[in-house]
C-alpha atoms as a PDB file:
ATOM      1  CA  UNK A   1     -20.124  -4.465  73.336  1.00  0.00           C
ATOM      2  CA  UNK A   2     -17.307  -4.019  75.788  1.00  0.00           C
ATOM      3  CA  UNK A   3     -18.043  -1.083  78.050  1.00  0.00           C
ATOM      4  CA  UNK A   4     -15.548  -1.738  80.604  1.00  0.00           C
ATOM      5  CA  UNK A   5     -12.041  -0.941  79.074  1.00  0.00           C
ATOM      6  CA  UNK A   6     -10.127   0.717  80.174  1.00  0.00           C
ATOM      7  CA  UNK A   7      -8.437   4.511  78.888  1.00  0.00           C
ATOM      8  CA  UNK A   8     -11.054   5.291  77.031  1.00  0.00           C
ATOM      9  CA  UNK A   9     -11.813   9.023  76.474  1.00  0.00           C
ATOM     10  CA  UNK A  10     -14.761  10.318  78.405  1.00  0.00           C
ATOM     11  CA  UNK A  11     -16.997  13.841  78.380  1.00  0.00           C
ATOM     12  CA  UNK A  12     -17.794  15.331  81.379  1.00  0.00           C
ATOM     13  CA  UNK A  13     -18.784  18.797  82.002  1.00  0.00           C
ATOM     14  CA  UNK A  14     -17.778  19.814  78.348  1.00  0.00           C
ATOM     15  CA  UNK A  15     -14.223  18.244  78.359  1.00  0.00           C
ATOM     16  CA  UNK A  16     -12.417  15.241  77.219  1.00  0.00           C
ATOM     17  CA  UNK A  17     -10.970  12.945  79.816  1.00  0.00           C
ATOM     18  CA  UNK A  18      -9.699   9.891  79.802  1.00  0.00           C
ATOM     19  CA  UNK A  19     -11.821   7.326  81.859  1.00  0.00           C
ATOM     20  CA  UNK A  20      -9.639   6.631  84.631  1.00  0.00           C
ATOM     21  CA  UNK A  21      -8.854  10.139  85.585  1.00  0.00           C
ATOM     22  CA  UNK A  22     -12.724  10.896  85.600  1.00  0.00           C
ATOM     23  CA  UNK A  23     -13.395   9.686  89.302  1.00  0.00           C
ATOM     24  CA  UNK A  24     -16.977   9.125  91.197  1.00  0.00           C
ATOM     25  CA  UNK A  25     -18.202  10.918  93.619  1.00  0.00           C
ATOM     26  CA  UNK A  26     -19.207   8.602  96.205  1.00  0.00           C
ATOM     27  CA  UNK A  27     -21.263  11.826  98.387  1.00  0.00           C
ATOM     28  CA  UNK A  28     -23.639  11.898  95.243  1.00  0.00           C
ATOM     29  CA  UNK A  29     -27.247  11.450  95.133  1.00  0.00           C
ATOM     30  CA  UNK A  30     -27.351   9.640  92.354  1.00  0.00           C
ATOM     31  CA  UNK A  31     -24.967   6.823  93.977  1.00  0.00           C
ATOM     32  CA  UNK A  32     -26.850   6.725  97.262  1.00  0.00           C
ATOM     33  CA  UNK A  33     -30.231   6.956  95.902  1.00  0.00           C
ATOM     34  CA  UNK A  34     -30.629   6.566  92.385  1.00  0.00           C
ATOM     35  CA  UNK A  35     -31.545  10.731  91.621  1.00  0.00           C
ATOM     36  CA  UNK A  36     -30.106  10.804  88.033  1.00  0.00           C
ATOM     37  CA  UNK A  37     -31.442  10.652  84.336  1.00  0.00           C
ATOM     38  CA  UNK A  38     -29.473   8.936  81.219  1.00  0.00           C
ATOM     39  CA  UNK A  39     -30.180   7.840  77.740  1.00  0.00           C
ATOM     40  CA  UNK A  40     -28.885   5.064  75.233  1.00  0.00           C
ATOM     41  CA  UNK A  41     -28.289   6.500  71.642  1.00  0.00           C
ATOM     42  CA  UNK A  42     -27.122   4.848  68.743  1.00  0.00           C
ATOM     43  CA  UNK A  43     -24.625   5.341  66.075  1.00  0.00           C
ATOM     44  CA  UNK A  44     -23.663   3.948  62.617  1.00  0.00           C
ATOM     45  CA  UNK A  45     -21.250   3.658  60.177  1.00  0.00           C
ATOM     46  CA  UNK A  46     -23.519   4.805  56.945  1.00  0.00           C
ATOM     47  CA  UNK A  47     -23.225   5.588  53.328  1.00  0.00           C
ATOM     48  CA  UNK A  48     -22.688   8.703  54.405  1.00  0.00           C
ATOM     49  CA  UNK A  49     -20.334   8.593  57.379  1.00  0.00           C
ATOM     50  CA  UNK A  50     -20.934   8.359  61.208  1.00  0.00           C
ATOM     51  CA  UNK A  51     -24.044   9.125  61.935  1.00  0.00           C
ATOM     52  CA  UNK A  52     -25.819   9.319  65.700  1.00  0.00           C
ATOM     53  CA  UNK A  53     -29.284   8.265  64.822  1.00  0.00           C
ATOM     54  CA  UNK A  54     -31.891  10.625  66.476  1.00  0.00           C
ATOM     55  CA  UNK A  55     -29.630  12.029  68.783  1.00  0.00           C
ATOM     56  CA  UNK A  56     -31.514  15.944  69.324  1.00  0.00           C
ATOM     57  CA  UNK A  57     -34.695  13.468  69.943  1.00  0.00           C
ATOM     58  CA  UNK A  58     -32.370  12.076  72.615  1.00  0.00           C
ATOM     59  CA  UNK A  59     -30.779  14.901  73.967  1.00  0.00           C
ATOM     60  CA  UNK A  60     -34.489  16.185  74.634  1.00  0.00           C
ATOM     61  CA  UNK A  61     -35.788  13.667  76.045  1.00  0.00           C
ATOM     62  CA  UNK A  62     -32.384  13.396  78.456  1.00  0.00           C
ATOM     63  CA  UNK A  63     -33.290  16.819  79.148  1.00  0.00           C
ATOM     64  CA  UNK A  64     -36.743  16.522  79.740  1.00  0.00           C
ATOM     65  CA  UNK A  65     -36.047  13.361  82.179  1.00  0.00           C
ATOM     66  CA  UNK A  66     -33.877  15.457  84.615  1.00  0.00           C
ATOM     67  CA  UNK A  67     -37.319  18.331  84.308  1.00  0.00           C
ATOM     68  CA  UNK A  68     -39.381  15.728  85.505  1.00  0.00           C
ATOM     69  CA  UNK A  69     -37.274  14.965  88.677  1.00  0.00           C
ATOM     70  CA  UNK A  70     -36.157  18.571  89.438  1.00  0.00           C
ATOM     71  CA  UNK A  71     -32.710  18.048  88.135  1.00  0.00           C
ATOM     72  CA  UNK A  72     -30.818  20.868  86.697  1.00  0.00           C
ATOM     73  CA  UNK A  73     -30.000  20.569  83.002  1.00  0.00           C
ATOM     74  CA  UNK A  74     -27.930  23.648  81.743  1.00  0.00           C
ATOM     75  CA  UNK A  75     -26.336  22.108  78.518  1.00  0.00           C
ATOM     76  CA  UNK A  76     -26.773  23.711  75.357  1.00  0.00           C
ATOM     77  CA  UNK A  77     -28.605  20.342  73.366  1.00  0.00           C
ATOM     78  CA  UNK A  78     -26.583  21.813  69.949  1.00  0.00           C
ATOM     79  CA  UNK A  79     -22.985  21.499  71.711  1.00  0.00           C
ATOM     80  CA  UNK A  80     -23.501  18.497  73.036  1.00  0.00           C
ATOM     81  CA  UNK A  81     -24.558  16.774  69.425  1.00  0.00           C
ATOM     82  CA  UNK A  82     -20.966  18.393  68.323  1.00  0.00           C
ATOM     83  CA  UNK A  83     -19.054  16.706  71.220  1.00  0.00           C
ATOM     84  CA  UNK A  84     -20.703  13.605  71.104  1.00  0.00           C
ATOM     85  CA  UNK A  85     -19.542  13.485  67.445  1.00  0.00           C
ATOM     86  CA  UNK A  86     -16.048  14.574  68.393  1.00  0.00           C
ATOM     87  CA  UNK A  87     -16.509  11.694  71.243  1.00  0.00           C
ATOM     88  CA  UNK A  88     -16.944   9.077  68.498  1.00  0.00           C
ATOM     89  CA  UNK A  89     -14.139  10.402  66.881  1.00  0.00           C
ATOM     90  CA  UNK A  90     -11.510  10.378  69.773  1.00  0.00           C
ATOM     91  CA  UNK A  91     -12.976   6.629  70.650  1.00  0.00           C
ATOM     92  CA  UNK A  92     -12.582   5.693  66.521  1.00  0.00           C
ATOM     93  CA  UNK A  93     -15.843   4.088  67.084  1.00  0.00           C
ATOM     94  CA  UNK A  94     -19.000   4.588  64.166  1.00  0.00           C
ATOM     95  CA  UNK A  95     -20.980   1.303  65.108  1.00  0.00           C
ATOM     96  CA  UNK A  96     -21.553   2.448  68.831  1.00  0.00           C
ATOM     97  CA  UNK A  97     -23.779   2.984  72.113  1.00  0.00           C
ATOM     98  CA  UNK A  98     -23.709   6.750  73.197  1.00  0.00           C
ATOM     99  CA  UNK A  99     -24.558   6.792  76.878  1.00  0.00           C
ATOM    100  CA  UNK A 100     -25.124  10.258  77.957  1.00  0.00           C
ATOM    101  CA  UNK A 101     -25.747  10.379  82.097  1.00  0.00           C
ATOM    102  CA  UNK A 102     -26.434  13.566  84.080  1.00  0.00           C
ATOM    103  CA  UNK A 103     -25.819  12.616  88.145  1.00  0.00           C
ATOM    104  CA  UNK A 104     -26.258  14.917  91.258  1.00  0.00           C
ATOM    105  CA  UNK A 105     -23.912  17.119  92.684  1.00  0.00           C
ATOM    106  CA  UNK A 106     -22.551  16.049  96.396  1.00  0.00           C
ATOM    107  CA  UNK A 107     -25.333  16.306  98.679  1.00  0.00           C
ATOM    108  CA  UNK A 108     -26.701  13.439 101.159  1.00  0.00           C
ATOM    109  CA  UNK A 109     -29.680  15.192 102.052  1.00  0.00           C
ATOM    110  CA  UNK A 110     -33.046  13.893 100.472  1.00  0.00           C
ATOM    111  CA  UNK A 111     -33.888  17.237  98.766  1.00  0.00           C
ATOM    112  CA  UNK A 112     -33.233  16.863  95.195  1.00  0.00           C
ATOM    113  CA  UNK A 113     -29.676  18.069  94.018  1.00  0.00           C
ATOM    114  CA  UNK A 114     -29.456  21.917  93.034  1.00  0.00           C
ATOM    115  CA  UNK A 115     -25.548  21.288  91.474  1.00  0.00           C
ATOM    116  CA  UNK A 116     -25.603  18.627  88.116  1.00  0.00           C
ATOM    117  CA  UNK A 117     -22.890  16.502  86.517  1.00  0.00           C
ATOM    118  CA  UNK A 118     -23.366  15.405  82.662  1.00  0.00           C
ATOM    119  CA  UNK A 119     -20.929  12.598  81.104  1.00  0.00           C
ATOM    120  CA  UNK A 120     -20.834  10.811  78.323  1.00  0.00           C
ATOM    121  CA  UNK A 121     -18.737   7.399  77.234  1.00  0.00           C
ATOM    122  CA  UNK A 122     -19.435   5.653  74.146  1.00  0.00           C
ATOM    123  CA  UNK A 123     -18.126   1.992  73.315  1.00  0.00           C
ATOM    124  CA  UNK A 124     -18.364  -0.477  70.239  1.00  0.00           C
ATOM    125  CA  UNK A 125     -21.819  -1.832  70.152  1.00  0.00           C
ATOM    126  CA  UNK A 126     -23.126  -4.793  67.613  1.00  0.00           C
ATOM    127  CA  UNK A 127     -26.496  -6.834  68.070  1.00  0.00           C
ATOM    128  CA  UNK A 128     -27.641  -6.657  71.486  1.00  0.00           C
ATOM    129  CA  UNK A 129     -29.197 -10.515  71.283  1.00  0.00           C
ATOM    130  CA  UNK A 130     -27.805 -11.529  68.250  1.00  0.00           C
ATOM    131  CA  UNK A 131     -30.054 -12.580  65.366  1.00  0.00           C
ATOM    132  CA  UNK A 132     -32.182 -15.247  67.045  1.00  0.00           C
ATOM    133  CA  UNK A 133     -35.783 -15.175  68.542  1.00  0.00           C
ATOM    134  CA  UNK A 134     -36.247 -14.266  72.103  1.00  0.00           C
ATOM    135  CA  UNK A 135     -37.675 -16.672  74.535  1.00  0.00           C
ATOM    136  CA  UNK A 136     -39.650 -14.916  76.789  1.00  0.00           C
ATOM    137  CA  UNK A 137     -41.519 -15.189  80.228  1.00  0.00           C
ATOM    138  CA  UNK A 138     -43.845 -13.553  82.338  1.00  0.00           C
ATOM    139  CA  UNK A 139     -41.695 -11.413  85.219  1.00  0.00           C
ATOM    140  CA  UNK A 140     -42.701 -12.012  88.968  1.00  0.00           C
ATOM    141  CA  UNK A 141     -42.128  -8.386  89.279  1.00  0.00           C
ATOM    142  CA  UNK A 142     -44.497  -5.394  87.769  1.00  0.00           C
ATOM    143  CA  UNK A 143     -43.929  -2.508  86.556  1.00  0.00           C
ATOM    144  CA  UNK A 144     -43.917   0.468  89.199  1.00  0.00           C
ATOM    145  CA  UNK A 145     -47.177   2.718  88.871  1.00  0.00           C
ATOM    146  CA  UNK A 146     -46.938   6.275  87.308  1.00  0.00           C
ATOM    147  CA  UNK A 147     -48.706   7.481  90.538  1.00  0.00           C
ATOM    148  CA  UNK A 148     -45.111   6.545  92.179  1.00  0.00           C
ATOM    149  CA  UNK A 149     -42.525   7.506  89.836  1.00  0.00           C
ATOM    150  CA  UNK A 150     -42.252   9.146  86.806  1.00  0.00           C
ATOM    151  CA  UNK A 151     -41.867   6.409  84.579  1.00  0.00           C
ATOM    152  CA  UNK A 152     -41.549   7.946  81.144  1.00  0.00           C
ATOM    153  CA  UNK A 153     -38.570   9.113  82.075  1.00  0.00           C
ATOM    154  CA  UNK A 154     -35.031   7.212  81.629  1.00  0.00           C
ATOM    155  CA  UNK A 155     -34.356   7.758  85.887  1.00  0.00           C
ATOM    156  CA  UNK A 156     -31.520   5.973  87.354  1.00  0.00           C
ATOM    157  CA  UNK A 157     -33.897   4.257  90.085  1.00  0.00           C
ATOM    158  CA  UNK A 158     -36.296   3.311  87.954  1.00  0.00           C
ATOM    159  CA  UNK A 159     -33.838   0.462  86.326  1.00  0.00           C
ATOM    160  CA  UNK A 160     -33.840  -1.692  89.583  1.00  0.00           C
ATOM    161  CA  UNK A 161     -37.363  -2.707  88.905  1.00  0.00           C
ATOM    162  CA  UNK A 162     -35.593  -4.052  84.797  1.00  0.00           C
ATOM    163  CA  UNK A 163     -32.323  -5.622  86.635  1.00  0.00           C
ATOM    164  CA  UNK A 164     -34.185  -7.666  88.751  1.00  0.00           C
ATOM    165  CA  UNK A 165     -36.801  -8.850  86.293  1.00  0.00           C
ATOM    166  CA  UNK A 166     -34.315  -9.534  83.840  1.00  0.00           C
ATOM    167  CA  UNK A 167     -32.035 -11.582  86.521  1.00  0.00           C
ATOM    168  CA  UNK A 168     -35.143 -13.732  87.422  1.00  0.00           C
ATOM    169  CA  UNK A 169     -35.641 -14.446  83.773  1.00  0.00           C
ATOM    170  CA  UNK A 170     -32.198 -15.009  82.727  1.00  0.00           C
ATOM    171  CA  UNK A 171     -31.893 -17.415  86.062  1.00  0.00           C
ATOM    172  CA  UNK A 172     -35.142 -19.662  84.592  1.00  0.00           C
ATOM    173  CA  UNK A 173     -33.842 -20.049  81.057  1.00  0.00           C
ATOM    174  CA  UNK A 174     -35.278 -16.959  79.528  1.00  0.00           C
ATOM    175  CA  UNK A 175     -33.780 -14.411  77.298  1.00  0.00           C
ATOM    176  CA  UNK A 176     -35.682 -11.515  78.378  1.00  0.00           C
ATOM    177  CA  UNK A 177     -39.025 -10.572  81.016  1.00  0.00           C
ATOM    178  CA  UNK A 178     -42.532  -9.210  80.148  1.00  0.00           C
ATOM    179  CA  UNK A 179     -43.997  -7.116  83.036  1.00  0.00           C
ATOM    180  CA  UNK A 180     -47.706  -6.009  83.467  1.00  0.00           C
ATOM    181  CA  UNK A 181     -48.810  -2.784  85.296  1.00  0.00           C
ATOM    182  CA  UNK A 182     -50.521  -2.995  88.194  1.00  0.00           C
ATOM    183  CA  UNK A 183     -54.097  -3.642  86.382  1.00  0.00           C
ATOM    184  CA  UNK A 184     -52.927  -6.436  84.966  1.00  0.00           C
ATOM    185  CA  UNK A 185     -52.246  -5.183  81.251  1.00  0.00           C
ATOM    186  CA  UNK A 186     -48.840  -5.527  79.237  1.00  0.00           C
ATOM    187  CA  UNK A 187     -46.530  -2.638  79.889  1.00  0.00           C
ATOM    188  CA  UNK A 188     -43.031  -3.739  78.128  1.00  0.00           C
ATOM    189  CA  UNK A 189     -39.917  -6.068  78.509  1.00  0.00           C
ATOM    190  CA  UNK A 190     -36.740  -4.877  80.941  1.00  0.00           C
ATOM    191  CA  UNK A 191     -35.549  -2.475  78.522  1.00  0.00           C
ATOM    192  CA  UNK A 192     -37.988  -2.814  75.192  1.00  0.00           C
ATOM    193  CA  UNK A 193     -41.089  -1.712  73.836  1.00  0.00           C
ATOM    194  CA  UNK A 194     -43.434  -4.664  72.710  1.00  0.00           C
ATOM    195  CA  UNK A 195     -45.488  -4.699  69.750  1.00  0.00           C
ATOM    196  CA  UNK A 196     -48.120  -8.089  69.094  1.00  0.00           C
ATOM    197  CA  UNK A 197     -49.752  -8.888  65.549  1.00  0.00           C
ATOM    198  CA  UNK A 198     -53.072 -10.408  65.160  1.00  0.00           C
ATOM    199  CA  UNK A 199     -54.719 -10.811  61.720  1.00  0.00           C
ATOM    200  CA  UNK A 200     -52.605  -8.645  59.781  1.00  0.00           C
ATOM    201  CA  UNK A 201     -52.377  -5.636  62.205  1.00  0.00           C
ATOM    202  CA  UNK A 202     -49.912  -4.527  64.870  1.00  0.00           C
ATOM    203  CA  UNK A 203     -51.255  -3.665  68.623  1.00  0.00           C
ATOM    204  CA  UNK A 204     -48.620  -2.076  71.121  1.00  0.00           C
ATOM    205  CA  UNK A 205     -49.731  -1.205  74.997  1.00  0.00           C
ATOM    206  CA  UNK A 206     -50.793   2.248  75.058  1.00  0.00           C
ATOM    207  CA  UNK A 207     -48.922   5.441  76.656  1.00  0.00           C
ATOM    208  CA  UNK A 208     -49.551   5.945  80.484  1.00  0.00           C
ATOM    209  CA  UNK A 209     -48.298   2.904  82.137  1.00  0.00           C
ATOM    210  CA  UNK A 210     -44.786   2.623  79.618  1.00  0.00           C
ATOM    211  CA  UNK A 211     -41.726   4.448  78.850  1.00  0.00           C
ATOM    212  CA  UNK A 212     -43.131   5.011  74.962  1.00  0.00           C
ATOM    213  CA  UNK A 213     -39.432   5.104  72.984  1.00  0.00           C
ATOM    214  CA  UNK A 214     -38.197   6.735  70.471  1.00  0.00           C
ATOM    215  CA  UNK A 215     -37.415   3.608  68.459  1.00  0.00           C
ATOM    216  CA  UNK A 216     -41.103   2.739  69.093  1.00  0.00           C
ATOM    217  CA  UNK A 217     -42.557   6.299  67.565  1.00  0.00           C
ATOM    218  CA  UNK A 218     -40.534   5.244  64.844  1.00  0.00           C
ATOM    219  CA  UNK A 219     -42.078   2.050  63.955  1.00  0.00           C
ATOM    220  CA  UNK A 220     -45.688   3.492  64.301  1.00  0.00           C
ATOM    221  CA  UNK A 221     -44.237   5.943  61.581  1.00  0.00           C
ATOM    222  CA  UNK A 222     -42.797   3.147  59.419  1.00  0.00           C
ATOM    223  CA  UNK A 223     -46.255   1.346  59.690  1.00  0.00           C
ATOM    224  CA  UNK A 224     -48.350   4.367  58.464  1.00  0.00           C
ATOM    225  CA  UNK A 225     -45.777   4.778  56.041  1.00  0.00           C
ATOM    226  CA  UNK A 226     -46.406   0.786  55.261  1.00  0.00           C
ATOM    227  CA  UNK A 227     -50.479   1.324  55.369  1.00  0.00           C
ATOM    228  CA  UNK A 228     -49.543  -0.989  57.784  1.00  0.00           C
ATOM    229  CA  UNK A 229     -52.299  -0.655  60.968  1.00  0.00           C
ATOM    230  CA  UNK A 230     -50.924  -0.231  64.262  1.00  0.00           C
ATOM    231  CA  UNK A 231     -53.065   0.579  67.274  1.00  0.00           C
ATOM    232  CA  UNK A 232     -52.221   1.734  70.531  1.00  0.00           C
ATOM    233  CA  UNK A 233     -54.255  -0.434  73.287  1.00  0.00           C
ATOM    234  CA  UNK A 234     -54.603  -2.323  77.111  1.00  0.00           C
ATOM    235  CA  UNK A 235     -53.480  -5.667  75.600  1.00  0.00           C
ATOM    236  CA  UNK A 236     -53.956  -8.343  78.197  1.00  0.00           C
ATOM    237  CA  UNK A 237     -51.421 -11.283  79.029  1.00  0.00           C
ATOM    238  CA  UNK A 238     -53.750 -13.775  77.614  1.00  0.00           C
ATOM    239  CA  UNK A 239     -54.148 -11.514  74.343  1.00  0.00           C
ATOM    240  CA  UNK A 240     -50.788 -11.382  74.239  1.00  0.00           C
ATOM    241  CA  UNK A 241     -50.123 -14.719  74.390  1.00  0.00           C
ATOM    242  CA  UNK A 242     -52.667 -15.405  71.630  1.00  0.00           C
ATOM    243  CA  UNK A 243     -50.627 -13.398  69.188  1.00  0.00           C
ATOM    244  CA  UNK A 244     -49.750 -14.667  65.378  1.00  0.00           C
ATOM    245  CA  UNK A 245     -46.430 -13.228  66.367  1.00  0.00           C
ATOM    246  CA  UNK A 246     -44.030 -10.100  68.411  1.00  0.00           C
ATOM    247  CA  UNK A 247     -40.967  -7.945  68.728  1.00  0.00           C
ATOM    248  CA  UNK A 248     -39.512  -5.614  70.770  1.00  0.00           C
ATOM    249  CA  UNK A 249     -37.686  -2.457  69.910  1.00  0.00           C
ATOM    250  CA  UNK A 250     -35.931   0.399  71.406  1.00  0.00           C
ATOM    251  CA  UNK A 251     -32.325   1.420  70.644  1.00  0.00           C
ATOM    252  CA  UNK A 252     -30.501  -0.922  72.297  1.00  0.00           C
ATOM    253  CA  UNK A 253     -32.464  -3.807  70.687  1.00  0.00           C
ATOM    254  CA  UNK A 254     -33.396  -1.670  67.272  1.00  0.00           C
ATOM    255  CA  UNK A 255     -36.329  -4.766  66.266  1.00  0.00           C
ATOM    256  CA  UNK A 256     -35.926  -8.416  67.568  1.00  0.00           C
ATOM    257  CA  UNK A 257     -38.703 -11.093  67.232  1.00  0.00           C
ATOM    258  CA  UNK A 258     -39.933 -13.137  69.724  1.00  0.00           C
ATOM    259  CA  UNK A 259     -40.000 -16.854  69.846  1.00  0.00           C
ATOM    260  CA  UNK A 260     -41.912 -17.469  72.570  1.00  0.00           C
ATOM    261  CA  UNK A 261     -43.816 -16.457  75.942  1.00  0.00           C
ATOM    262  CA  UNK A 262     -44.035 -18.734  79.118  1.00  0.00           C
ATOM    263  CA  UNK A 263     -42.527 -21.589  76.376  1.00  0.00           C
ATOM    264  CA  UNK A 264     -45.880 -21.107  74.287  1.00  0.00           C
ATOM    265  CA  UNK A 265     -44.666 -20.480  71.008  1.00  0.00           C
ATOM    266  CA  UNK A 266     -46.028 -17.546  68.545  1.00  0.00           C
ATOM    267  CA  UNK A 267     -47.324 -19.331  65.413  1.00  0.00           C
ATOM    268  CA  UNK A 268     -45.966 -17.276  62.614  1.00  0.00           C
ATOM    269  CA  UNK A 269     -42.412 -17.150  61.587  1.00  0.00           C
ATOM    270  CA  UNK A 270     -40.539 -14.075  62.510  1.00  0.00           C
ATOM    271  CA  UNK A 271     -39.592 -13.574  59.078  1.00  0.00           C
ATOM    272  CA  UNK A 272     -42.621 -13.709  57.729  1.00  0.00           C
ATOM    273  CA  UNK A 273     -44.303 -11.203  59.833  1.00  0.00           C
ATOM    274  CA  UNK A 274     -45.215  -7.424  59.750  1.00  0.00           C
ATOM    275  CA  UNK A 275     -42.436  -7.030  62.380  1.00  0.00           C
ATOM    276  CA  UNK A 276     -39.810  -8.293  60.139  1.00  0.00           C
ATOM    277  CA  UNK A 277     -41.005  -6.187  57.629  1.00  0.00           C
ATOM    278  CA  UNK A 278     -40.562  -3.120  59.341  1.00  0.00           C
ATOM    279  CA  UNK A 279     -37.074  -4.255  60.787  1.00  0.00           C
ATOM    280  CA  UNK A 280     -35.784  -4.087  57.250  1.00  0.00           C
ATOM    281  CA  UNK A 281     -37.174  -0.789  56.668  1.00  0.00           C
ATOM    282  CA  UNK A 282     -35.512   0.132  59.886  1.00  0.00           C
ATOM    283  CA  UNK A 283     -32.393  -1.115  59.399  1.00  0.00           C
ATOM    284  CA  UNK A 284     -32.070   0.755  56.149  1.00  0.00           C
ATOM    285  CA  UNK A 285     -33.154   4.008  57.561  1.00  0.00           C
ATOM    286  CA  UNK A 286     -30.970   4.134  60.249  1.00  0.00           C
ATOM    287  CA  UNK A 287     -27.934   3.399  57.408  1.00  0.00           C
ATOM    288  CA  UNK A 288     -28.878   6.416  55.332  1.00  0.00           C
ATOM    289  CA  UNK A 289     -30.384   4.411  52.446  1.00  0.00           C
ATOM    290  CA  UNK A 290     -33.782   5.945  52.584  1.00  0.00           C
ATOM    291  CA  UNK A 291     -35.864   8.478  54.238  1.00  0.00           C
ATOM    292  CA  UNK A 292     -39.604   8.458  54.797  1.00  0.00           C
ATOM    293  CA  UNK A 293     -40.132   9.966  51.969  1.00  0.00           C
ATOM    294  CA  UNK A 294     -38.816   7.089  49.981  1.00  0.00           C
ATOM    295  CA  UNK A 295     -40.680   4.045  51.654  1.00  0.00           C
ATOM    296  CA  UNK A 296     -43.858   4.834  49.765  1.00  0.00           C
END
């Protein structure tokens, strides 16, 4: 999952650079105050070739993101699936993470940005937590109110709030952090979706108060596919905590079971659980061994 190395080849502004030459521009809004939009996409090495799994969904959404905080976006979403491709190609990388990032032209004034950068890097990417069950805790932080900031949007800014809940955690033991909103109900993990199940149905915290992923539309798909109930609710921390068992998803994490929350351990075994049902299912799709209209 190495990020970092260097001369790799880069796309900004609809050409291919190698990463050192690329430069920062250290008069941009985005560096001084966070004003930018990206998004994590996936790709894998199928029975059909590479393939970028949902990446128009992404693309939109990207696009969508910068909308919502007065950003221009003036890429065509078509040519930029066909460079991403050729991206993946000039990186001779098929298992990967796609990170496309638009950032603000230079201007230090607070008035949002009327110039846009978009680049995108891509680097070898395998399981994000490995194969085991996540220990989980409760954050000291919560999640920042829609009222204040857009929140189902992927904003730069808005990941502060996820690096410092997931430092806390990590610094007590914890794989990963669940944050409530500011009523008090379940929102999601640093960089996850959540999904509980109770007597043979799945529950996941309702849209308002949550950045409601693509991954996550995907497994309420698989379910109905499944006639597997899912339903979309406030779910409390002690409701939560009651659960038979949970996962998370989102691309990053595709599905991962939890062990645990606060060291209270979910009864049911991971792998015997709707969850790990659906993983498989997921896991397949995204490999090009079946559509939706095969699960049935």
């Amino acid at each position: 999952m190495e990020s970092s190395n260097k001369n790799k080849v880069i796309y900004k502004d609809g050409e291919f650079l190698n990463s050192t030459d690329a430069g920062v521009d250290y008069f941009s809004q985005t560096l001084h105050y966070g004003f930018g939009a990206f998004e994590g996409i996936r790709s894998y090495l199928t029975l059909n070739g590479t393939k970028l799994f949902k990446v128009r969904q992404h693309f939109e959404r990207l696009k969508s993101s910068c909308e919502q905080i007065h950003l221009p976006f003036n890429w065509d979403i078509e040519q930029l699936i066909v460079d991403t491709y050729k991206l993946l190609e000039a990186n001779d990388l098929s298992n990967a993470y796609v990170r496309p990032f638009v950032y603000a032209d230079e201007d230090m004034s607070m008035v949002t940005s009327k110039k846009a950068h978009l680049v995108i890097v891509a680097w070898q990417w395998d399981a994000f937590y490995g194969d085991k069950t996540l220990r989980t805790c409760l954050s000291a932080y919560e999640k920042p109110s829609p009222q204040a900031l857009p929140i189902t949007s992927k904003i730069t800014g808005n990941y502060i709030n996820s690096v410092l809940a997931i430092t806390d955690a990590k610094n007590k033991g914890f794989d990963e952090a669940i944050l409530l909103d500011q009523n008090g109900y379940v929102t999601e993990t640093t960089s996850a979706n959540i999904f509980i199940e109770k007597a043979g149905k799945l529950y996941t915290p309702k849209k308002g108060n949550i950045m409601a992923g693509i991954t996550r539309s995907t497994i309420i798909q698989i379910a109905e596919q499944l006639d597997i109930e899912v339903e979309e609710k406030d779910i409390t921390f002690e409701e939560f905590k009651a659960a038979e068992s949970a996962f998370l998803c989102g691309t990053a994490v595709e599905i991962i079971g939890l062990r645990s929350i606060d060291n209270v351990v979910f009864p049911q075994n991971f792998s015997e659980s709707l969850g790990s049902t659906i993983q498989r299912v997921y896991k397949s799709l995204v490999l090009d061994k079946l559509s939706f209209e095969v699960i049935i």
